[in-house]
C-alpha atoms as a PDB file:
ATOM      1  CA  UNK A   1     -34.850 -45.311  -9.667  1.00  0.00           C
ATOM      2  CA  UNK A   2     -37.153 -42.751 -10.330  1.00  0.00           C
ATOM      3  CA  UNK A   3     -37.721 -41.108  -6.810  1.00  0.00           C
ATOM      4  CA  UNK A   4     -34.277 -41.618  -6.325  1.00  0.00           C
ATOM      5  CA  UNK A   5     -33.907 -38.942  -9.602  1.00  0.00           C
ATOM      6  CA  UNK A   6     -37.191 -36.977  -7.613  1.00  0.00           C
ATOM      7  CA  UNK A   7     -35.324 -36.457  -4.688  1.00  0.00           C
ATOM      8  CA  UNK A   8     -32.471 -35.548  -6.452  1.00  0.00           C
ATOM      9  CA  UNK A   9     -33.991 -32.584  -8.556  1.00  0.00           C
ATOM     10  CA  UNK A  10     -34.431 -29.975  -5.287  1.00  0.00           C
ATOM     11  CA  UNK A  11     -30.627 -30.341  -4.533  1.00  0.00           C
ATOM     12  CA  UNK A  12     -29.516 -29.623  -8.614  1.00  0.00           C
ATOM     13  CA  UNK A  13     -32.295 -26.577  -8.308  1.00  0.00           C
ATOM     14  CA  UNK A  14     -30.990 -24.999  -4.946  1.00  0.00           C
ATOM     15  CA  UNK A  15     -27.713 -24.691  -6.727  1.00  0.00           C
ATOM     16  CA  UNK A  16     -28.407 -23.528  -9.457  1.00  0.00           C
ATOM     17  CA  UNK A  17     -30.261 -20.889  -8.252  1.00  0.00           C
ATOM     18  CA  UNK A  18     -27.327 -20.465  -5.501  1.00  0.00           C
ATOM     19  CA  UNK A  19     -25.252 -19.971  -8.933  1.00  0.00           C
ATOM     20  CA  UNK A  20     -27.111 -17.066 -10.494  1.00  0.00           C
ATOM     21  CA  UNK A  21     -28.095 -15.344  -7.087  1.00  0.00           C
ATOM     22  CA  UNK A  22     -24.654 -15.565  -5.713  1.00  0.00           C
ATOM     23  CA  UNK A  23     -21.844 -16.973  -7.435  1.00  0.00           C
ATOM     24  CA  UNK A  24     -22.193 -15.556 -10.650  1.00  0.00           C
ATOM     25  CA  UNK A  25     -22.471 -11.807  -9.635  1.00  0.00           C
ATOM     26  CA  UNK A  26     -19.258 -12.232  -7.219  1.00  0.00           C
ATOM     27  CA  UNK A  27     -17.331 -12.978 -10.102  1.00  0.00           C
ATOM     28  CA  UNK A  28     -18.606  -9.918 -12.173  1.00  0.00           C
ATOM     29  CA  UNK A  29     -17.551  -7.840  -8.755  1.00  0.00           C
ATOM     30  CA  UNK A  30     -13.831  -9.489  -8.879  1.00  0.00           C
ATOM     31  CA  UNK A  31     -13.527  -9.203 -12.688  1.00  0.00           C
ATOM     32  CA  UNK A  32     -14.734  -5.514 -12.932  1.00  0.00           C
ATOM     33  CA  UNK A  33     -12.250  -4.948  -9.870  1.00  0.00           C
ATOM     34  CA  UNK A  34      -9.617  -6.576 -11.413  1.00  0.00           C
ATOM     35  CA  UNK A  35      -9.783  -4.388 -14.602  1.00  0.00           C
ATOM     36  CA  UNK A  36     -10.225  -1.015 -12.870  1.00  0.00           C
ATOM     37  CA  UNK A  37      -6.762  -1.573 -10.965  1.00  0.00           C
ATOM     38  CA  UNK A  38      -4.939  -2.691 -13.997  1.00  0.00           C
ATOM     39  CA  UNK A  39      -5.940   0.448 -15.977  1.00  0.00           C
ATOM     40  CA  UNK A  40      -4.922   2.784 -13.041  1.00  0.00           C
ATOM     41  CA  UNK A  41      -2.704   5.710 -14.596  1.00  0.00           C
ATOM     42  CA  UNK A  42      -1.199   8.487 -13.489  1.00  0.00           C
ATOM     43  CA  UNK A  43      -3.004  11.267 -12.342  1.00  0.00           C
ATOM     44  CA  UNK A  44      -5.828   9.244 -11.606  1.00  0.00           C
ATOM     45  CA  UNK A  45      -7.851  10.334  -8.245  1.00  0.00           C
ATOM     46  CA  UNK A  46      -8.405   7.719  -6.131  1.00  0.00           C
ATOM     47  CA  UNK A  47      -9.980   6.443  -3.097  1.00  0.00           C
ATOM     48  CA  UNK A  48      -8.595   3.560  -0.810  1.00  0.00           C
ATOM     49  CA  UNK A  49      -9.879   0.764   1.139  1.00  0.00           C
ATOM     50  CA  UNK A  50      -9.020   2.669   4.221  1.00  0.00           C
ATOM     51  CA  UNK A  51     -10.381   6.279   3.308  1.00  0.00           C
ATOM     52  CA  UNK A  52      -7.618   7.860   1.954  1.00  0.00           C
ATOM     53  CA  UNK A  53      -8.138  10.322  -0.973  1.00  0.00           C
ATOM     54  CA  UNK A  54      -5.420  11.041  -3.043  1.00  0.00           C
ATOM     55  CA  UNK A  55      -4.063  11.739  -6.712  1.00  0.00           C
ATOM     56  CA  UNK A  56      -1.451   8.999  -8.648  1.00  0.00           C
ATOM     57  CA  UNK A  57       1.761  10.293  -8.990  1.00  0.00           C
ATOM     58  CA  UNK A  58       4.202   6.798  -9.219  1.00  0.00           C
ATOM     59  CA  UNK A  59       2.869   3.249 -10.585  1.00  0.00           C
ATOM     60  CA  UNK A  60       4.820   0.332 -10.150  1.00  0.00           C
ATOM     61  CA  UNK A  61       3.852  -3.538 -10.561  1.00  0.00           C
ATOM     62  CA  UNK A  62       2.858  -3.714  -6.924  1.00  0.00           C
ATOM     63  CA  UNK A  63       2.779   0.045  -5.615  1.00  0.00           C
ATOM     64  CA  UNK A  64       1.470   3.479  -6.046  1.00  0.00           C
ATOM     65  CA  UNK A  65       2.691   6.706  -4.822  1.00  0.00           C
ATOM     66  CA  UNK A  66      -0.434   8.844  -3.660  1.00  0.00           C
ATOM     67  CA  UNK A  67      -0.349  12.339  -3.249  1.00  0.00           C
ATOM     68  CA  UNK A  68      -2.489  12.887  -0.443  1.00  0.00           C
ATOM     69  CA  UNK A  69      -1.680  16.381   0.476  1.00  0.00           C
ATOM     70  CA  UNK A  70      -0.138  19.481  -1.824  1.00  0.00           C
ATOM     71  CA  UNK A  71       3.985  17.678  -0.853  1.00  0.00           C
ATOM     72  CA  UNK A  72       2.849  14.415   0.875  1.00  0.00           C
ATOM     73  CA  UNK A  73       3.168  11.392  -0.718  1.00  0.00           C
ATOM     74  CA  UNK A  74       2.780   7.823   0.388  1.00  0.00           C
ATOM     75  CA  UNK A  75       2.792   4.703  -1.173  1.00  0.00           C
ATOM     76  CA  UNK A  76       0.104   2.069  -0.906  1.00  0.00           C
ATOM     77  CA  UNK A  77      -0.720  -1.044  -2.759  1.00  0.00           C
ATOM     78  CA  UNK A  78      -2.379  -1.528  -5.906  1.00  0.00           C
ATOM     79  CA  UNK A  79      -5.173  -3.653  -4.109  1.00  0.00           C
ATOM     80  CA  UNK A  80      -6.027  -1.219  -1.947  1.00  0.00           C
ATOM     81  CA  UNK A  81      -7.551   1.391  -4.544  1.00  0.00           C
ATOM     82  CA  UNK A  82     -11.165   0.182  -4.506  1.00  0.00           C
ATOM     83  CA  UNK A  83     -12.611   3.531  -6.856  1.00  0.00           C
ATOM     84  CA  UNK A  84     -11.323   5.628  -9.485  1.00  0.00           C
ATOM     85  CA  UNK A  85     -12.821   9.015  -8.521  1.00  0.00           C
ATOM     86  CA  UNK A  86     -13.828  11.525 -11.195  1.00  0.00           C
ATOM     87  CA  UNK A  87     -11.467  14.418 -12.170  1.00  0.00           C
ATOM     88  CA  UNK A  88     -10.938  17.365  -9.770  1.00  0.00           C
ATOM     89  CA  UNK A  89     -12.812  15.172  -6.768  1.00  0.00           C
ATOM     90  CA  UNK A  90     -10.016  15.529  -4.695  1.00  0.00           C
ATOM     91  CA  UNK A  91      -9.047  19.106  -3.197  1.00  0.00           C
ATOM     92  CA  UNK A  92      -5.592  19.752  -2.231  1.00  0.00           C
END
């Protein structure tokens, strides 16, 4: 019974630690990420997953409208904003 708990104990360490090295901060990412696109607003400057800089000017449920260029705006999705850029970081 008792080596049977011995050999046990490396398995309950390895994911534990596995827990706190990896699980754990993955979850602070998502939740963190989660929070910064719900408290997008308009006239926020932002940055997109594909490299696009541009400044809010529409929010919908789903959508934003990005103005990318002074006249040129184009939607994207809500998920695809991955940083909310400081003020006057984008030059038009």
């Amino acid at each position: 019974m008792l080596s049977s708990l011995g050999s046990m104990l490396p398995l309950v360490l390895m994911f534990v630690v596995l827990y706190f090295v990896m699980i754990r901060p993955q979850m602070k990412r998502q939740k963190e990420a989660r929070a910064m696109i719900e408290a997008l607003a308009k006239g926020d400057e932002v940055a997109t997953a594909g490299g696009v800089l541009g400044k809010i000017t529409s929010i919908s449920d789903q959508y934003l409208g990005l103005e990318i260029a002074n006249g040129v705006e184009i939607k994207v999705q809500r998920s695809a904003v991955v940083q909310v850029l400081p003020k006057g970081a984008v030059k038009q």
